[in-house]
Protein backbone atom coordinates (compact mmCIF):
# COMPACT_ATOMS: atom_id res chain seq x y z
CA UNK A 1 -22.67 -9.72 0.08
CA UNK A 2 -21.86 -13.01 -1.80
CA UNK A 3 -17.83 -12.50 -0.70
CA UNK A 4 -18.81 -12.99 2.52
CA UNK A 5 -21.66 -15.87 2.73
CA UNK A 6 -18.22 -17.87 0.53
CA UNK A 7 -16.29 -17.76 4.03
CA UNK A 8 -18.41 -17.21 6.93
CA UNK A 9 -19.78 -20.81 6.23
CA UNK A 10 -16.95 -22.96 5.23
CA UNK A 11 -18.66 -26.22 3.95
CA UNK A 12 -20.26 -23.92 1.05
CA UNK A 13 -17.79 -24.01 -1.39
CA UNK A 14 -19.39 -22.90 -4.70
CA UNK A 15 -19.32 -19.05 -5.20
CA UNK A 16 -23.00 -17.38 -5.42
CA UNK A 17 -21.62 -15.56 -8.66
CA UNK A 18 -20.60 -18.21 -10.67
CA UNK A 19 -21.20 -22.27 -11.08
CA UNK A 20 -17.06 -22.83 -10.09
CA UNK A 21 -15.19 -24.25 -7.34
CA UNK A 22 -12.48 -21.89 -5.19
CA UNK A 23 -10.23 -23.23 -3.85
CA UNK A 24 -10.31 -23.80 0.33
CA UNK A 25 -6.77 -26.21 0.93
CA UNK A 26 -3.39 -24.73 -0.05
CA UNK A 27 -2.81 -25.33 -3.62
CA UNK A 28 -0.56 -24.92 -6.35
CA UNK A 29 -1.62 -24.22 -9.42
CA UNK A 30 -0.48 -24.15 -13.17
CA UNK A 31 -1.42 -22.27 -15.92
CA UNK A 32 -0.73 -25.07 -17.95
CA UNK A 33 0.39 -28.40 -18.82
CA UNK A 34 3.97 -28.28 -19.64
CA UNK A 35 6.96 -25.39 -19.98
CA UNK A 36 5.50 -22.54 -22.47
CA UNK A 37 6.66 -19.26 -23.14
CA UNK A 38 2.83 -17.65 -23.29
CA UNK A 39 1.60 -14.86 -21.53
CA UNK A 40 -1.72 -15.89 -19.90
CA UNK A 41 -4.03 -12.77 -19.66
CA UNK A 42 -7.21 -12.66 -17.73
CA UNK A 43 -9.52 -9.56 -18.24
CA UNK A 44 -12.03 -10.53 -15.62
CA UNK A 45 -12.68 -12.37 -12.32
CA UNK A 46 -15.21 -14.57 -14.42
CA UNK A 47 -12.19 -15.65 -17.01
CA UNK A 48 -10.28 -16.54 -14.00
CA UNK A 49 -12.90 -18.78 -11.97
CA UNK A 50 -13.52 -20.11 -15.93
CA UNK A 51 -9.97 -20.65 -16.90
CA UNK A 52 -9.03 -24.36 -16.69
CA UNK A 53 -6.05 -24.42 -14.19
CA UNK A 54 -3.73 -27.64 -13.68
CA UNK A 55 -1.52 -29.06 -11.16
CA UNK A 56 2.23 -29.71 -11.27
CA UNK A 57 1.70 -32.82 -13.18
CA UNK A 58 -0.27 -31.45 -15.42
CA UNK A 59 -3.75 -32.91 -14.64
CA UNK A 60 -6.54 -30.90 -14.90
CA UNK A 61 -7.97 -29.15 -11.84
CA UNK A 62 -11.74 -28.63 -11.00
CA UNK A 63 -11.22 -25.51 -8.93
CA UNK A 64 -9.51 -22.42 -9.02
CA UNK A 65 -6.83 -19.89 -7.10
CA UNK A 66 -8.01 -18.02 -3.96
CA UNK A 67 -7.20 -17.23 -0.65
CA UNK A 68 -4.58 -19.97 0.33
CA UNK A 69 -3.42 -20.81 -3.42
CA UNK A 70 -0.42 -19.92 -5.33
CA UNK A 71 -0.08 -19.64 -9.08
CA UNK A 72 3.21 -21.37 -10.37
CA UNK A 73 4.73 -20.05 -13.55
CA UNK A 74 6.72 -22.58 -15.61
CA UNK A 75 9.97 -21.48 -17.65
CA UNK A 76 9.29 -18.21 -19.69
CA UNK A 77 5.39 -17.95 -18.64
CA UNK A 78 4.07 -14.70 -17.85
CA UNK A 79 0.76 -13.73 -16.18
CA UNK A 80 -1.33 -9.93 -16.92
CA UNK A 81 -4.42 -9.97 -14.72
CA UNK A 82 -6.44 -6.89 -16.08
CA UNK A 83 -9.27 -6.58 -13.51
CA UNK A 84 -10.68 -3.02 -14.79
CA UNK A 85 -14.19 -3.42 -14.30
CA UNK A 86 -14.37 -4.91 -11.57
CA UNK A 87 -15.78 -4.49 -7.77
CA UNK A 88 -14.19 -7.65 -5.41
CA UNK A 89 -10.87 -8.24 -4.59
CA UNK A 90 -8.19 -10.71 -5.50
CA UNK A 91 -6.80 -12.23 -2.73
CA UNK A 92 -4.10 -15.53 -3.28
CA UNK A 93 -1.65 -16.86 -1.38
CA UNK A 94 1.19 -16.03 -3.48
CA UNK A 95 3.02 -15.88 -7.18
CA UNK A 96 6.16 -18.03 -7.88
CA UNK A 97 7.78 -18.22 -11.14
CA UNK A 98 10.35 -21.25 -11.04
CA UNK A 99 13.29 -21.12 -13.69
CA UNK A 100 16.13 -19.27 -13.18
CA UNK A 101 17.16 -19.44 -16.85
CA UNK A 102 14.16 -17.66 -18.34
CA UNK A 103 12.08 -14.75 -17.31
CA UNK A 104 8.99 -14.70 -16.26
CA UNK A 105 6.89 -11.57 -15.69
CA UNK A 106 3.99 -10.74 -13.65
CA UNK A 107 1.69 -7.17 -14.81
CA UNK A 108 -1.51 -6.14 -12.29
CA UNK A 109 -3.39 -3.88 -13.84
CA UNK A 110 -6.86 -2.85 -12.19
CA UNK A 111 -8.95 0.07 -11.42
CA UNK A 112 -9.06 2.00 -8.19
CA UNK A 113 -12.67 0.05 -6.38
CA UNK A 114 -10.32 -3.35 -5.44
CA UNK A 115 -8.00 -4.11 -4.20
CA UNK A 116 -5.19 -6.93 -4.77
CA UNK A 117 -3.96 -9.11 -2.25
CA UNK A 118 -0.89 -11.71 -2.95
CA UNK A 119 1.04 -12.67 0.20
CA UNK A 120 4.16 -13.60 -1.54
CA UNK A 121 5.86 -13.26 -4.87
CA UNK A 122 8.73 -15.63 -5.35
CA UNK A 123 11.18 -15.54 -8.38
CA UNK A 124 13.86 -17.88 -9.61
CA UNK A 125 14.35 -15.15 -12.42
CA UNK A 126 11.06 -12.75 -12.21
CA UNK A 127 9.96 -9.06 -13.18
CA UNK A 128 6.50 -7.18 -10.95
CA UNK A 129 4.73 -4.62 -12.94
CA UNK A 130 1.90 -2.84 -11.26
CA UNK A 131 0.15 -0.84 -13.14
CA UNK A 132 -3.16 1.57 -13.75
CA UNK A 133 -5.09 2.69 -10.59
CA UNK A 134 -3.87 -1.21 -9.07
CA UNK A 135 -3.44 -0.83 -4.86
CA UNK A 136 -1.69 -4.02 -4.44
CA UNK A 137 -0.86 -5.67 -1.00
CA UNK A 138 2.11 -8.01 -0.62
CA UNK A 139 3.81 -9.57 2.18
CA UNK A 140 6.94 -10.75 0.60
CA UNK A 141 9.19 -10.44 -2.34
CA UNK A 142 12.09 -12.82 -2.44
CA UNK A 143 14.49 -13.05 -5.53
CA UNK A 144 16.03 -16.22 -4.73
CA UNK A 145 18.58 -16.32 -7.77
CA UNK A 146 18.96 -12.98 -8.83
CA UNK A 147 17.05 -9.62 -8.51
CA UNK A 148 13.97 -8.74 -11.05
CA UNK A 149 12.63 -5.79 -11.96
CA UNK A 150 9.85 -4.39 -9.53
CA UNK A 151 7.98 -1.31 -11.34
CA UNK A 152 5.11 0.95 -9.54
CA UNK A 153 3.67 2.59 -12.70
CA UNK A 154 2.78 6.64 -12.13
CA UNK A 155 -1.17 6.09 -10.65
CA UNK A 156 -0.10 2.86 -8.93
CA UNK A 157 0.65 1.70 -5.03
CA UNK A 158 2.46 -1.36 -3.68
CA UNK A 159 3.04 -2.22 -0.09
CA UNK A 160 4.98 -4.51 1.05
CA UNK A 161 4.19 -5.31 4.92
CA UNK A 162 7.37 -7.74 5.47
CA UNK A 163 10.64 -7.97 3.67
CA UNK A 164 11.69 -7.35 0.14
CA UNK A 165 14.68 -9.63 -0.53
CA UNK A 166 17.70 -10.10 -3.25
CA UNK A 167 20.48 -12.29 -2.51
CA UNK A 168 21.94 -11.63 -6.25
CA UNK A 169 22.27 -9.01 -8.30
CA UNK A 170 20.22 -8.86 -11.97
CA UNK A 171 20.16 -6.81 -15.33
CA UNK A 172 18.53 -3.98 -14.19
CA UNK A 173 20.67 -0.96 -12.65
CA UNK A 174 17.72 0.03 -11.00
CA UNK A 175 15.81 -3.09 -9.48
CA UNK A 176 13.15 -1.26 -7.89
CA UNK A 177 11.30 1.47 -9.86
CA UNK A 178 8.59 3.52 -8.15
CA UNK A 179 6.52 6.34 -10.76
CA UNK A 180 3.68 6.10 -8.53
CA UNK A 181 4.03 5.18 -4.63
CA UNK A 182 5.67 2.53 -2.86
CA UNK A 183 6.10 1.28 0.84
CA UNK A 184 8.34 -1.07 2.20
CA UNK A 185 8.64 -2.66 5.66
CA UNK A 186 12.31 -4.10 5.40
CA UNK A 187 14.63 -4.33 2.04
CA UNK A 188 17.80 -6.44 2.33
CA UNK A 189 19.64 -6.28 -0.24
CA UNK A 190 22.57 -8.80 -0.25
CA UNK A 191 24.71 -7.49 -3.61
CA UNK A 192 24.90 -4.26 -5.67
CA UNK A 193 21.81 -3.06 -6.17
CA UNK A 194 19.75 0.41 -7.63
CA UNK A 195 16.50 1.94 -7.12
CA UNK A 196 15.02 4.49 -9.21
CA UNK A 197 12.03 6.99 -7.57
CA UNK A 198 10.96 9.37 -10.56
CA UNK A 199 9.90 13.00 -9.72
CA UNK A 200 6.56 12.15 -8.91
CA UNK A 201 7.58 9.09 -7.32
CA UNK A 202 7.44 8.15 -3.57
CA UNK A 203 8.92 5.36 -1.74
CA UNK A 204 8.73 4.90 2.20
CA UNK A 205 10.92 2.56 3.83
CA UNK A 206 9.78 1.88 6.95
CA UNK A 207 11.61 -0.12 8.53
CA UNK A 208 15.89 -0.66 7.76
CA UNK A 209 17.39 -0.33 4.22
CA UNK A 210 20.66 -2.95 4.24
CA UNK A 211 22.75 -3.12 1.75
CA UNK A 212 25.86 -5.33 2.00
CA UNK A 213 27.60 -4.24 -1.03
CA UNK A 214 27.35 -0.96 -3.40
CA UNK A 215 24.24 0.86 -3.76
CA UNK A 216 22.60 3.26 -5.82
CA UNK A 217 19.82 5.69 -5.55
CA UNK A 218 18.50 7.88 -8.06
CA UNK A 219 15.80 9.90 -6.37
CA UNK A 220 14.37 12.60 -7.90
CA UNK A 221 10.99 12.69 -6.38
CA UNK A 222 10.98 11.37 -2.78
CA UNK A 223 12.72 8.72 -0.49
CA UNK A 224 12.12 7.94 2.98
CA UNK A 225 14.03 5.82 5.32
CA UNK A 226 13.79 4.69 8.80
CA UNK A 227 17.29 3.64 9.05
CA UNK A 228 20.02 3.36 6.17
CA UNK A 229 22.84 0.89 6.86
CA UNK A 230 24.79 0.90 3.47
CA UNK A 231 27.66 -1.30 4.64
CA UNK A 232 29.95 -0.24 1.46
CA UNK A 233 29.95 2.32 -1.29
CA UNK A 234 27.03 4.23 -1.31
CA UNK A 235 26.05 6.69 -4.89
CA UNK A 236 23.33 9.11 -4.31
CA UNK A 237 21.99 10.89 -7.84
CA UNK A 238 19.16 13.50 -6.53
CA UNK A 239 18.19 14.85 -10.10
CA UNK A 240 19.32 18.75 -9.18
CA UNK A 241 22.15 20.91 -9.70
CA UNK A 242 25.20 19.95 -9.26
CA UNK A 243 27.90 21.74 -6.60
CA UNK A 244 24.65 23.30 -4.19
CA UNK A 245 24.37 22.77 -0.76
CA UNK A 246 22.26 19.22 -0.06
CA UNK A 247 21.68 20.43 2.86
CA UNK A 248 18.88 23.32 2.05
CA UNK A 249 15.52 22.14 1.03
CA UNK A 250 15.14 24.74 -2.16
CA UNK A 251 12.47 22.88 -4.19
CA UNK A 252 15.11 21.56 -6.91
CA UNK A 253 16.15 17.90 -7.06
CA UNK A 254 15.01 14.93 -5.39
CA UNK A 255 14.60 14.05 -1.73
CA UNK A 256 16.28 11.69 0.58
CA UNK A 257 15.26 11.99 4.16
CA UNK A 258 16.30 9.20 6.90
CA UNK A 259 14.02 9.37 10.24
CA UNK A 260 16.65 7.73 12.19
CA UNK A 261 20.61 6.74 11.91
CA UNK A 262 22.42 7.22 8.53
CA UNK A 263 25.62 4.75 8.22
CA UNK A 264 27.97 4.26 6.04
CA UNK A 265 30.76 2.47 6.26
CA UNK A 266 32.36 3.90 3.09
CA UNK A 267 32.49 6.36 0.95
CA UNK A 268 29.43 8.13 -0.40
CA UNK A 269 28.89 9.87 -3.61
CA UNK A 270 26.38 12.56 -4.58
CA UNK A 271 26.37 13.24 -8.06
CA UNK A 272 23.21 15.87 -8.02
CA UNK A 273 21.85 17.43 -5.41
CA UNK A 274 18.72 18.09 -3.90
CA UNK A 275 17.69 17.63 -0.08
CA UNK A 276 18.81 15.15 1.93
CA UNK A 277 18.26 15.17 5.64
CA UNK A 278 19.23 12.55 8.37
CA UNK A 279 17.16 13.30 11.62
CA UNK A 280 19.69 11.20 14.44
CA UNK A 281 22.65 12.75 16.20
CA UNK A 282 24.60 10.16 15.12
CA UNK A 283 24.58 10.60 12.15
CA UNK A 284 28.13 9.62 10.30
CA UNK A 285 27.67 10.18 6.41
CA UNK A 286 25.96 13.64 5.62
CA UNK A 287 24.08 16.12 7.27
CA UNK A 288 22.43 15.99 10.47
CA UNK A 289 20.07 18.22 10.71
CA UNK A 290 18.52 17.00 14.20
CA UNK A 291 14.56 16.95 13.16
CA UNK A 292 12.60 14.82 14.84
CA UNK A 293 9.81 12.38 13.79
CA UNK A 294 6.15 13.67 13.03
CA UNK A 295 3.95 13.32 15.90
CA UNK A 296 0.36 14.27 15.54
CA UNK A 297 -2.65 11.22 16.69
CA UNK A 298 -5.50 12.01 14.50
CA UNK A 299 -9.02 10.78 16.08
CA UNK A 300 -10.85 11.12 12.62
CA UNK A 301 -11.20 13.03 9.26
CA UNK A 302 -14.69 12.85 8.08
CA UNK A 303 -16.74 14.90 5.31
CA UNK A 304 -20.61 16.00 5.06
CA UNK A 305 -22.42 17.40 2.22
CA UNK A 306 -23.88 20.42 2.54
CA UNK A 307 -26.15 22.67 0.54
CA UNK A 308 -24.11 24.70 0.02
CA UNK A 309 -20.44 22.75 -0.68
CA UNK A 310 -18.70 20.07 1.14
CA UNK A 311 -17.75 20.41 5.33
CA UNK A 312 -14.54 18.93 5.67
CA UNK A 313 -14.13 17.98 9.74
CA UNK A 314 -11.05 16.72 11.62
CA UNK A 315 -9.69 15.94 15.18
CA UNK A 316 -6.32 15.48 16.84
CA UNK A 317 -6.07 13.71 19.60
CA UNK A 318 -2.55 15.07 20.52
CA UNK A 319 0.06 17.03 18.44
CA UNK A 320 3.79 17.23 18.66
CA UNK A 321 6.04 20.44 16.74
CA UNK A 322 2.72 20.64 14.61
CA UNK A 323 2.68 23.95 12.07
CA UNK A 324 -0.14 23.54 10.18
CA UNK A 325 -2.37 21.41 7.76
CA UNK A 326 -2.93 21.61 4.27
CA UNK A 327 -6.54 20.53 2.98
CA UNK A 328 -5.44 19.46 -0.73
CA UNK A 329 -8.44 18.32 -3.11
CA UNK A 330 -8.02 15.79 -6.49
CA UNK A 331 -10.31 14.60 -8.75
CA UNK A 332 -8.36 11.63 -9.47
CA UNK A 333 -6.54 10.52 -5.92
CA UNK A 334 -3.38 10.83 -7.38
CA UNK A 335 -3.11 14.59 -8.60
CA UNK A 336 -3.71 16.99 -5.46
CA UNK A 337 -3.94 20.40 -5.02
CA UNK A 338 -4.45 22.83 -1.62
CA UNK A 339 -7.23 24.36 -1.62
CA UNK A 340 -6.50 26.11 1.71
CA UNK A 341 -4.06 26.19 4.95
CA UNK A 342 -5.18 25.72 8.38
CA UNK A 343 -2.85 26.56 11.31
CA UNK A 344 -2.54 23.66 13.79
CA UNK A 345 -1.63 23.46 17.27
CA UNK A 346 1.93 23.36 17.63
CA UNK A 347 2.03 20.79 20.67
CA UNK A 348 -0.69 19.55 22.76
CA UNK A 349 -1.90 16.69 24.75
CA UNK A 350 -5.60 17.44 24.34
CA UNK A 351 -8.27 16.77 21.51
CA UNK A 352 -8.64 19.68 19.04
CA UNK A 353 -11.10 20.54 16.37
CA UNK A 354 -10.74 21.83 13.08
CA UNK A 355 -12.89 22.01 9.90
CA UNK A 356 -13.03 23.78 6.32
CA UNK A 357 -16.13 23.97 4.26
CA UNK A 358 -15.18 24.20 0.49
CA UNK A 359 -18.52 26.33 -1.37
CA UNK A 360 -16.70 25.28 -4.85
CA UNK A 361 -18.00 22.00 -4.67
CA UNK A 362 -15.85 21.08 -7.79
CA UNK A 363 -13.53 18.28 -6.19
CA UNK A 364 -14.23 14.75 -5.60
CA UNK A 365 -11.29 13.44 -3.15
CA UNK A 366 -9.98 15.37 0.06
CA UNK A 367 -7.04 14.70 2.10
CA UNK A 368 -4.57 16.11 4.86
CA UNK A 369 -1.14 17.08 4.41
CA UNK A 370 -0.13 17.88 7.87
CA UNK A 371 3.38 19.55 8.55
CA UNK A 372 5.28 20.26 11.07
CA UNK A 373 7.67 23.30 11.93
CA UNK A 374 10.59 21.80 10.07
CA UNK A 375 9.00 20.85 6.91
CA UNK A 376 7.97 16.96 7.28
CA UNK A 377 5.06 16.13 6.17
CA UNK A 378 2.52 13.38 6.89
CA UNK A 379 -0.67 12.37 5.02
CA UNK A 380 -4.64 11.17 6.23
CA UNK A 381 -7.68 10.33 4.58
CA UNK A 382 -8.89 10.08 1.64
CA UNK A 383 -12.59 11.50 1.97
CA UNK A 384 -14.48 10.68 -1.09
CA UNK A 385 -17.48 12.68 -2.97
CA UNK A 386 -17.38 10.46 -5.87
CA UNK A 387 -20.55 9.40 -6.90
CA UNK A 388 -21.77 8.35 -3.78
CA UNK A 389 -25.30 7.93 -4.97
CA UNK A 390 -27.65 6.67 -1.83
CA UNK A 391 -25.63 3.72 -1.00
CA UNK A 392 -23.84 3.02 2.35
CA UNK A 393 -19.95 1.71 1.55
CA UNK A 394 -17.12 1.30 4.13
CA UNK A 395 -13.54 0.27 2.21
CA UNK A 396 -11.01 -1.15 4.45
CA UNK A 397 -7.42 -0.99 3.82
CA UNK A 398 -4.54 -2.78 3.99
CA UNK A 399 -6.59 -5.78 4.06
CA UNK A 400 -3.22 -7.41 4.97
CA UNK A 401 -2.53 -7.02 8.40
CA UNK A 402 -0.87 -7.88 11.47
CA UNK A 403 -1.89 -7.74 15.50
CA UNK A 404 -2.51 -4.47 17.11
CA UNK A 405 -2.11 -2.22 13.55
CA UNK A 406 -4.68 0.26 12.77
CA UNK A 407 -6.64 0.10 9.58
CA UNK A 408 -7.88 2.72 7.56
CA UNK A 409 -11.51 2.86 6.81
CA UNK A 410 -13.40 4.69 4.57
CA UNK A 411 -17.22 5.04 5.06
CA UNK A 412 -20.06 6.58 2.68
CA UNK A 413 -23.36 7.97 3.07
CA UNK A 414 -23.43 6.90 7.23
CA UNK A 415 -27.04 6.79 8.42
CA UNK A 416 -26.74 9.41 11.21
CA UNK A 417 -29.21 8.21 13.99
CA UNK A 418 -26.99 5.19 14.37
CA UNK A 419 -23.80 4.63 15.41
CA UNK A 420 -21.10 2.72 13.19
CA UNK A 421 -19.49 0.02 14.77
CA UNK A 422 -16.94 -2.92 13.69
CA UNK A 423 -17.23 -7.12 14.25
CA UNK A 424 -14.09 -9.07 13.38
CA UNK A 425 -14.86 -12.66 12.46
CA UNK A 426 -13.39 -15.73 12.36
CA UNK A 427 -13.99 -18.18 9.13
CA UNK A 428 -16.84 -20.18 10.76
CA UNK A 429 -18.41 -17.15 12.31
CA UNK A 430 -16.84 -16.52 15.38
CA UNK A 431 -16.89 -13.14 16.78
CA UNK A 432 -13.33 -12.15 17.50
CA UNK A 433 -14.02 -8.38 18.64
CA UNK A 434 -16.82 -6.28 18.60
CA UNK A 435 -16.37 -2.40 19.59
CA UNK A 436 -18.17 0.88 18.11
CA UNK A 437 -16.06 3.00 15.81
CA UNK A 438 -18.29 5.88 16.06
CA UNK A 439 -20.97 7.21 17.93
CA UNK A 440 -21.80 10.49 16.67
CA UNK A 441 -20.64 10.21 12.82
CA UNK A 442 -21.29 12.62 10.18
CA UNK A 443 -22.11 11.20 6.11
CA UNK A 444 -18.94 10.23 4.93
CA UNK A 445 -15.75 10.10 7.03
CA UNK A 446 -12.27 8.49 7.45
CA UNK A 447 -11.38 6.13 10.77
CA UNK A 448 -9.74 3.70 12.13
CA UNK A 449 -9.93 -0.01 13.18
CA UNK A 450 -7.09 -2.04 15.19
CA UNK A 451 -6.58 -5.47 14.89
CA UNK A 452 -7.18 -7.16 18.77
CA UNK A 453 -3.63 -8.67 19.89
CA UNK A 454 -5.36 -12.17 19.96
CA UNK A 455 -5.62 -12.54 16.40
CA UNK A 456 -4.04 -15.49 14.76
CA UNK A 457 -2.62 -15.89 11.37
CA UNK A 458 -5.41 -17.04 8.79
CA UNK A 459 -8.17 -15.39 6.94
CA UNK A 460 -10.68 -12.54 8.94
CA UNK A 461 -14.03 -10.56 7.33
CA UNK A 462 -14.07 -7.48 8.95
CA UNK A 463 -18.02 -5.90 9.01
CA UNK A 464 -18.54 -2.46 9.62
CA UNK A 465 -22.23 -1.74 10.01
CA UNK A 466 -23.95 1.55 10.90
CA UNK A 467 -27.96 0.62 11.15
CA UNK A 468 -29.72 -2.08 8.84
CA UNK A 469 -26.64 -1.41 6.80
CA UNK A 470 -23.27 -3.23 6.66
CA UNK A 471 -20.52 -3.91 4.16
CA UNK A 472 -18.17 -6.96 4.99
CA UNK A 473 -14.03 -6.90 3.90
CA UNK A 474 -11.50 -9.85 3.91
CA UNK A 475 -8.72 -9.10 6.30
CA UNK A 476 -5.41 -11.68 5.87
CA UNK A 477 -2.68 -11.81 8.97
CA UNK A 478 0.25 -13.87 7.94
């Protein structure tokens, strides 16, 4: 693949698709000149290796963003990157936007084959829009004068693998806005601050929510937390009826569920309820409810076509309090349905087999929705029948990543007499780690790579092969 020749062999810098330079130092670059107040919009990866980019002086540069740049916006700049049609992934070193007087305003808008991959956004005064099908991977989001607006549109996803930070509060009651699906690994919040998840929303905290001052949640689709340490006021709106008990899960309202402690040091206010549950003894703002964490190890989740339908195929390696799983089918990834309900395990320390075979044949996406006996629930997959044609495919993802996590990998039309294994290489072709994935794989399946412990910060290409045939992905650790 032309993505890959670009990096394995460093001293080739021109890109096999197009007569233009990328850029291989750290760079900043500028969209123009001088301060303007234009939105720059680029509706291909062609008009952005085309565009003529500049440096902080202004002087014209020969080369443009990649892997280690960053694109500066000036003043009231904005940038929309519309990358609809296309099939390789952006990957830069981060957005920064550097006046705190005027707004600037980022909007990512691309189709659901790439995937987008900006270490760091930075903003003096700054709004994120992702939007359309976009999967975009971030590191970082730091509001250094005063918090933006971040908005996940309805069929959008943004993760953010490190911190998500504000040290002053902005115009927006609700800073963070998720329609679509969100994921954060910390969010510190150092002022009064909001975030909005819609009804089909779904935001995952992973990590600690902080908030030194008050905070507000309006949650009427889903919110979970880690740990919540809201060290003042805290307002909960959950979207339901008011005066019911928060404490029953009975399908109206929002959700607000914290894995581990819930503090406040204050006084918390629901306004409308819905279910919140906080899983740690210790507990010391609402109910406790004493659940504990989700704890099935999936081996796999893999799919065959048949003559007859599709053969959907899973295995646990252990399960914890497990009830059951629900198959669930979509045509789109983001609208799912069950199509049937499988009774799991319960607890147990040794590998177990399951499988459904769906004779409808109508669906194009499969997933799990596996829950346990007190109602949490925890996603795998996605197995795809979408126009899979004859080709082999493996899609990796995140593509940002750190030591020892486990990546998700999704692999098409597998040539079964061989076995499909994984190489992790360095930028001038060193092999990093080598180790089969699978050894007895079925057409088009769901597993999992971890990232060796030695790995450095820098750029990786990940290649997962199966035969003569291989399909190489860019893998960034911070």
């Amino acid at each position: 693949m032309t993505r890959t020749l670009r990096f394995l062999i460093p001293l080739v810098l021109f890109s096999l698709t197009a007569n233009l330079l990328f850029a291989n130092t750290a760079i900043d670059y500028y969209l123009s000149k001088s301060a303007s107040n234009v939105n720059f919009i680029f509706n291909s990866l062609d008009d952005w290796k085309k565009y003529q980019w500049f440096d902080k002086d202004g002087k014209a540069l020969s080369t443009y963003p990649s892997d280690l740049s960053t694109v500066v916006l000036r003043e009231e700049e904005s940038i929309t990157i519309n990358l609809l049609s296309e099939i390789d992934d952006l990957n830069l070193a981060g957005i920064k936007n550097i006046s705190q007087n005027h707004t600037s305003s980022v909007y990512i808008n691309t189709n659901e084959d790439i995937t987008v991959n900006i270490l760091n956004f930075t903003f003096d005064n700054g709004n994120l829009y992702v939007q359309g099908e976009t999967l975009l991977n971030t590191t970082n989001i730091t509001n250094t004068n005063k918090a933006g607006l971040v908005k996940v549109e309805e069929r959008a996803k943004l993760n953010v693998k490190g911190k998500y930070y504000t040290k002053n509060d902005g115009e927006y009651q609700y800073a963070i806005q998720v329609l679509g699906e969100a994921t954060f690994d910390i969010l510190n919040a150092q002022t009064k601050f909001g975030i909005n998840v819609a009804e089909d929303g779904y935001m995952h905290l992973k990590n600690i929510i902080e908030s030194k001052n008050n905070l507000d949640l309006l949650v009427c689709g889903t919110l979970r937390i880690n740990h919540f340490d809201a060290k003042n006021g805290l307002k909960v709106d959950l979207c339901g009826p008011k005066g019911t008990n928060c404490s029953v899960d009975d399908g109206r309202g929002g959700k607000l569920i914290v894995d581990g402690k819930f503090e406040c040091k204050n006084s918390i206010e629901v306004v409308r309820c819905g279910y919140i549950a906080a899983n740690e003894s210790s507990c010391d703002c609402v109910i406790c409810d004493g659940d504990i964490d989700l704890l099935v190890e999936l081996t796999y989740f893999k799919g065959q076509q048949t003559p007859t339908g599709h053969l959907l195929i899973w295995e646990t390696a252990s399960e914890h309090n497990s009830s059951h799983f629900n198959l669930q089918a979509s045509n789109d990834r983001k609208n799912w349905e069950t199509i049937s309900t499988i009774d799991a395990a319960g607890t147990s320390n040794v590998k177990i087999k399951y499988q459904y075979h769906n004779q409808t044949n109508t669906k194009h996406y499969y997933r799990l929705e596996q829950v346990d006996f007190d109602a949490k629930k925890e996603y795998f997959g996605i197995v795809s029948f979408n126009n899979v044609g004859n080709d082999f495919s493996a899609k990796v993802y995140p593509t940002i990543t750190q030591p020892t996590e486990q990546l998700n990998v999704e692999i098409r039309n597998i040539n079964l007499a061989y076995p499909v294994v994984a190489v992790l290489y360095d930028q001038i072709g060193a092999v990093i780690n080598h180790e089969i994935l699978i050894n007895d794989p079925d057409e088009n399946m769901t597993t999992f790579y971890t990232t060796p412990q030695i790995v450095n910060s820098g750029v990786y290409l990940l290649m997962i092969s199966n035969g003569r045939n291989s399909e190489t992905t860019k893998i960034v650790v911070p």
